[in-house]
Protein backbone atom coordinates (compact mmCIF):
# COMPACT_ATOMS: atom_id res chain seq x y z
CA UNK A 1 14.41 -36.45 22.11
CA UNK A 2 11.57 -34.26 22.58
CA UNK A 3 10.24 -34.22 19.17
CA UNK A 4 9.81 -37.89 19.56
CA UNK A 5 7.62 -37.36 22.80
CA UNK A 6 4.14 -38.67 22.11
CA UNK A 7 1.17 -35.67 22.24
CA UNK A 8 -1.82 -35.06 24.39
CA UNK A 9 -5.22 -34.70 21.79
CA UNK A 10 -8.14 -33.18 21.35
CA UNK A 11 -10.43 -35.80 19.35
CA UNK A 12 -13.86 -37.13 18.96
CA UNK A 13 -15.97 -39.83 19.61
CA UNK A 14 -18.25 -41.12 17.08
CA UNK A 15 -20.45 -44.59 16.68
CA UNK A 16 -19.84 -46.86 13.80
CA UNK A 17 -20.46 -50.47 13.20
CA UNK A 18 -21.20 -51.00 17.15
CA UNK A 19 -17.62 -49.74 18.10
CA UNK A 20 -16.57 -46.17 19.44
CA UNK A 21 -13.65 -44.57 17.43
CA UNK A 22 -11.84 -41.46 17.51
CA UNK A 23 -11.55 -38.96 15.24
CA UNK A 24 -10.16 -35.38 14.62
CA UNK A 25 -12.58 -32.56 15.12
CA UNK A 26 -11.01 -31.40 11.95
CA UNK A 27 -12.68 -34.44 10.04
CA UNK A 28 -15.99 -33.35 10.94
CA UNK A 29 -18.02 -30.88 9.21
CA UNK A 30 -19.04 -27.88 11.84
CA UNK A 31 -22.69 -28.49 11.33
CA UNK A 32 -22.28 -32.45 12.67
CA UNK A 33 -19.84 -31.63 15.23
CA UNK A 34 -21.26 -31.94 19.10
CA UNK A 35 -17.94 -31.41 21.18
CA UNK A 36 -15.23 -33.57 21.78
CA UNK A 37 -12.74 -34.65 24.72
CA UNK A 38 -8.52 -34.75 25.64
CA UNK A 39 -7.34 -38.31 24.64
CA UNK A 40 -3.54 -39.48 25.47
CA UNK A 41 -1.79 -42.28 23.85
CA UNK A 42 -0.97 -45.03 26.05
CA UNK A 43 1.01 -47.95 25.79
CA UNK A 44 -0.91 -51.61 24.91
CA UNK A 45 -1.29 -52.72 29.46
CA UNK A 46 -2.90 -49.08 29.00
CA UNK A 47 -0.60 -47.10 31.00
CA UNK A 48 0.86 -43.33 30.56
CA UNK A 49 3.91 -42.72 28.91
CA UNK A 50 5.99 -40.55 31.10
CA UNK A 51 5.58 -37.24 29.82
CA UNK A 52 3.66 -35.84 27.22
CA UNK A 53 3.30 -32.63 24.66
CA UNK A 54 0.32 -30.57 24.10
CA UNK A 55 0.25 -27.00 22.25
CA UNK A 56 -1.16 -24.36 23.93
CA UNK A 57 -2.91 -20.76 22.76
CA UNK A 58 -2.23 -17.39 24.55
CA UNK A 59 -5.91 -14.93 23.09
CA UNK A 60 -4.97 -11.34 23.68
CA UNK A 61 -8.71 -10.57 23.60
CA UNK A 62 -10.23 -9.12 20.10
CA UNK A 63 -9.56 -11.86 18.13
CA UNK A 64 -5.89 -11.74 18.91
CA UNK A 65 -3.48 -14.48 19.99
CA UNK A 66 0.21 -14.00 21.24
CA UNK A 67 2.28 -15.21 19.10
CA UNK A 68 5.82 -17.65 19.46
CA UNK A 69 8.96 -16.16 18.21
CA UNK A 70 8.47 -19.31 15.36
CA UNK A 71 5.37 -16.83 14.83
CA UNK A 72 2.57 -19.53 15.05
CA UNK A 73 -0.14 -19.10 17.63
CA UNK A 74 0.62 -22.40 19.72
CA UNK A 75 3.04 -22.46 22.25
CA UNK A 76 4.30 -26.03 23.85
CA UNK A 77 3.30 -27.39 27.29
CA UNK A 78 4.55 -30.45 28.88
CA UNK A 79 2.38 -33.08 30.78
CA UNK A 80 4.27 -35.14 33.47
CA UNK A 81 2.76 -38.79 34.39
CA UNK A 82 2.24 -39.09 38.17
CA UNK A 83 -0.26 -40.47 40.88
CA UNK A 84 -2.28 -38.15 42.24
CA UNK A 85 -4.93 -39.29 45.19
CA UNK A 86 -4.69 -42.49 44.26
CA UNK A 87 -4.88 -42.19 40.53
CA UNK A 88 -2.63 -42.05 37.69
CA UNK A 89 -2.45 -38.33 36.43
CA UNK A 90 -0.96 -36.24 33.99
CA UNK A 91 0.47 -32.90 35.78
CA UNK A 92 0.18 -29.57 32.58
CA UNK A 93 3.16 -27.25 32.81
CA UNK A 94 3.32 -24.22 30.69
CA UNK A 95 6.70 -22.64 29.26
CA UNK A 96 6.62 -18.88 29.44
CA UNK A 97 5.93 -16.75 26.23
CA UNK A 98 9.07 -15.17 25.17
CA UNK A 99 10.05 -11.92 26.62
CA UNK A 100 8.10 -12.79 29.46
CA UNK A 101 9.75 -13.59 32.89
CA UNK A 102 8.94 -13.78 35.63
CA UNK A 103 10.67 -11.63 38.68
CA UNK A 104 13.24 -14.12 39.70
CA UNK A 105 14.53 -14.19 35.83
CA UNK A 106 14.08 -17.71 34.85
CA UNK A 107 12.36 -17.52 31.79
CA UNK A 108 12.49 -21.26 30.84
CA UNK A 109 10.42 -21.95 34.44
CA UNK A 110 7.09 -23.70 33.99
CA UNK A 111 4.46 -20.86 34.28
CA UNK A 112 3.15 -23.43 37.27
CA UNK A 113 6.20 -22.66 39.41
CA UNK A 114 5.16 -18.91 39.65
CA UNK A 115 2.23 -18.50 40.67
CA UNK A 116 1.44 -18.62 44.44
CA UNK A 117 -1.60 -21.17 44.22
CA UNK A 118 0.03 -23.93 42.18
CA UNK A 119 -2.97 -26.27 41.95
CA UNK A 120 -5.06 -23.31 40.88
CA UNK A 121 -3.36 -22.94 37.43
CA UNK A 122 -2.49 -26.53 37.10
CA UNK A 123 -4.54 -28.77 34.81
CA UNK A 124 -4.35 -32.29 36.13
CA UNK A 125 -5.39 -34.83 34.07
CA UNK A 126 -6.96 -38.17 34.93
CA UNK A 127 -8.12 -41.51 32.75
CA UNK A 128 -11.97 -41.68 32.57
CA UNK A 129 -12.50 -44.43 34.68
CA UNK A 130 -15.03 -47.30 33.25
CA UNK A 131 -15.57 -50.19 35.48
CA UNK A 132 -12.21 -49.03 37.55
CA UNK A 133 -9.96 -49.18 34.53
CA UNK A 134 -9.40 -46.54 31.82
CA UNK A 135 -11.54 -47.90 28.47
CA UNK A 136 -8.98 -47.97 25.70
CA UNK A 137 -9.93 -45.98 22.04
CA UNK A 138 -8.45 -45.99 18.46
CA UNK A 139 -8.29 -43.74 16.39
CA UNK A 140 -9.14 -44.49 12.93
CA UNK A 141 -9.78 -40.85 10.84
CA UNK A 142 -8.04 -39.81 7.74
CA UNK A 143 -5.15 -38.26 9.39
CA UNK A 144 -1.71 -39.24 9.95
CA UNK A 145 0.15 -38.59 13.76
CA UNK A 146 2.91 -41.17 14.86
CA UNK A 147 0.63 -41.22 18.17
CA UNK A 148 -2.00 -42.95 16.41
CA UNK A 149 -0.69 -45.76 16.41
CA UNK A 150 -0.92 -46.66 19.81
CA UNK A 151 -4.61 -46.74 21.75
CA UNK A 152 -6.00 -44.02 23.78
CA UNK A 153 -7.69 -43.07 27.03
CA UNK A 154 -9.86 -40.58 27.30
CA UNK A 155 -9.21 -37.94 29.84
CA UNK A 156 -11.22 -36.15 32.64
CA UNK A 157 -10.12 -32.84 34.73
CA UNK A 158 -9.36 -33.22 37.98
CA UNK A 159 -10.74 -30.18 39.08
CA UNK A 160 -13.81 -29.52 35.68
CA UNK A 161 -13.55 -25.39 35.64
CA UNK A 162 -10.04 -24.62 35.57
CA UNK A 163 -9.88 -24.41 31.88
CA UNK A 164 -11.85 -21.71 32.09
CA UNK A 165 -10.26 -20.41 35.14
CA UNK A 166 -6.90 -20.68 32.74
CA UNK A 167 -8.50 -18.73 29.61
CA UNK A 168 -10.41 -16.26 32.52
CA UNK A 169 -6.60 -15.20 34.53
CA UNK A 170 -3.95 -15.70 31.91
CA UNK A 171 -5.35 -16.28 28.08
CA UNK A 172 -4.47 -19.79 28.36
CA UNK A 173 -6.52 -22.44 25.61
CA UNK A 174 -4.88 -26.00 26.04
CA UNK A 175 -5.06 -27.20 22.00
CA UNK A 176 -3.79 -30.82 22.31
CA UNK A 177 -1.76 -31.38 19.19
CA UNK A 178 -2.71 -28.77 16.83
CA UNK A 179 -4.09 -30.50 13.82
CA UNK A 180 -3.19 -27.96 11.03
CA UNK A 181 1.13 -27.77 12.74
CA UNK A 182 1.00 -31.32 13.48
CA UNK A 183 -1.36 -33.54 11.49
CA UNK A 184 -0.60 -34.71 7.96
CA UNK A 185 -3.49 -35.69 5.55
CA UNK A 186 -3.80 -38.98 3.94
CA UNK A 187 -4.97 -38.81 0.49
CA UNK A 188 -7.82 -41.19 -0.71
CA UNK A 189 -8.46 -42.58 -3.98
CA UNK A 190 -12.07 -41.42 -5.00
CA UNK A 191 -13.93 -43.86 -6.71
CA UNK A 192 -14.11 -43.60 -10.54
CA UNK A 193 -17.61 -42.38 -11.62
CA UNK A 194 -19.59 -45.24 -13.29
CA UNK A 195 -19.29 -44.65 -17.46
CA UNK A 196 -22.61 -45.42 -18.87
């Protein structure tokens, strides 16, 4: 049941034909790319699914990451729908690292639960709002995800620093849905060259 559990993403927003689209960071060469933004799938009125996926990185400092006992840098987070002042929200939980507990033992605990100031190390996410409703995306890249076939909002912090405050106190990097584990490339025809 979980694998079928649709992804939080990290994706782009670029201009073509007078319509905004999304695509992968991973589609666009370094030099072009100018940041992008979390996006969550949504169903077609535009609301959240109930819970979501979203890897997560652990950096160790010195170009080091912690590692899963799968041994690939990305760990797995959950995102739980829910209203929060007034607006629908996406609540991040972490699951602990392996051989990590905490000191009442429960290893499988959310990281969240721990720590004393919960909404200090919880990422809440919210729709962009645009004209009081969440502006729905598609995303239409070279890429293959089962979430993209379903639109996307984009989504906004509810409090704007504590990713860094995450990366700052615990090595945390929210990834979205890792392209390179997650992503599967479509493969394009290229055009024949003209004989002359």
């Amino acid at each position: 049941m979980l694998d079928k559990l649709p992804y939080i993403h990290y994706l782009a927003k670029i201009h073509r034909a007078r319509q905004t689209i999304l695509i992968s960071p991973a589609e666009i060469p370094a030099a072009e790319f100018n940041g992008g933004s979390f996006f969550a799938p949504v169903n077609d009125l535009g609301s959240f699914f109930p819970i979501y996926r979203f890897d997560f990185s652990i950096y160790r400092g010195q170009g080091k990451f912690l590692k899963p006992e799968q041994g690939k840098k990305v760990f797995n987070g959950m995102a739980f729908a829910a209203v929060d002042q007034r607006r629908d929200a996406l609540i991040c939980t972490f699951e602990y690292p392996f051989g990590l507990k905490p000191s009442n033992g429960h290893a499988n605990m959310p990281l969240w639960f721990f720590e004393e100031r919960p909404s200090h190390v919880t990422p809440r996410f919210r729709k962009v709002q645009s004209g009081g409703r969440g502006k729905l995306f598609h995303y239409r890249g070279d890429l293959r995800h089962s979430d993209f076939k379903h639109p996307f909002v984009e989504l906004e912090l509810g409090e704007p620093a504590i990713l860094d405050d995450l990366l700052e106190e615990w090595g945390l990097s929210i990834v979205g849905c890792s392209p390179k584990l997650r992503y599967s490339q479509i493969r394009k025809q290229k055009a024949m060259p003209a004989r002359g």
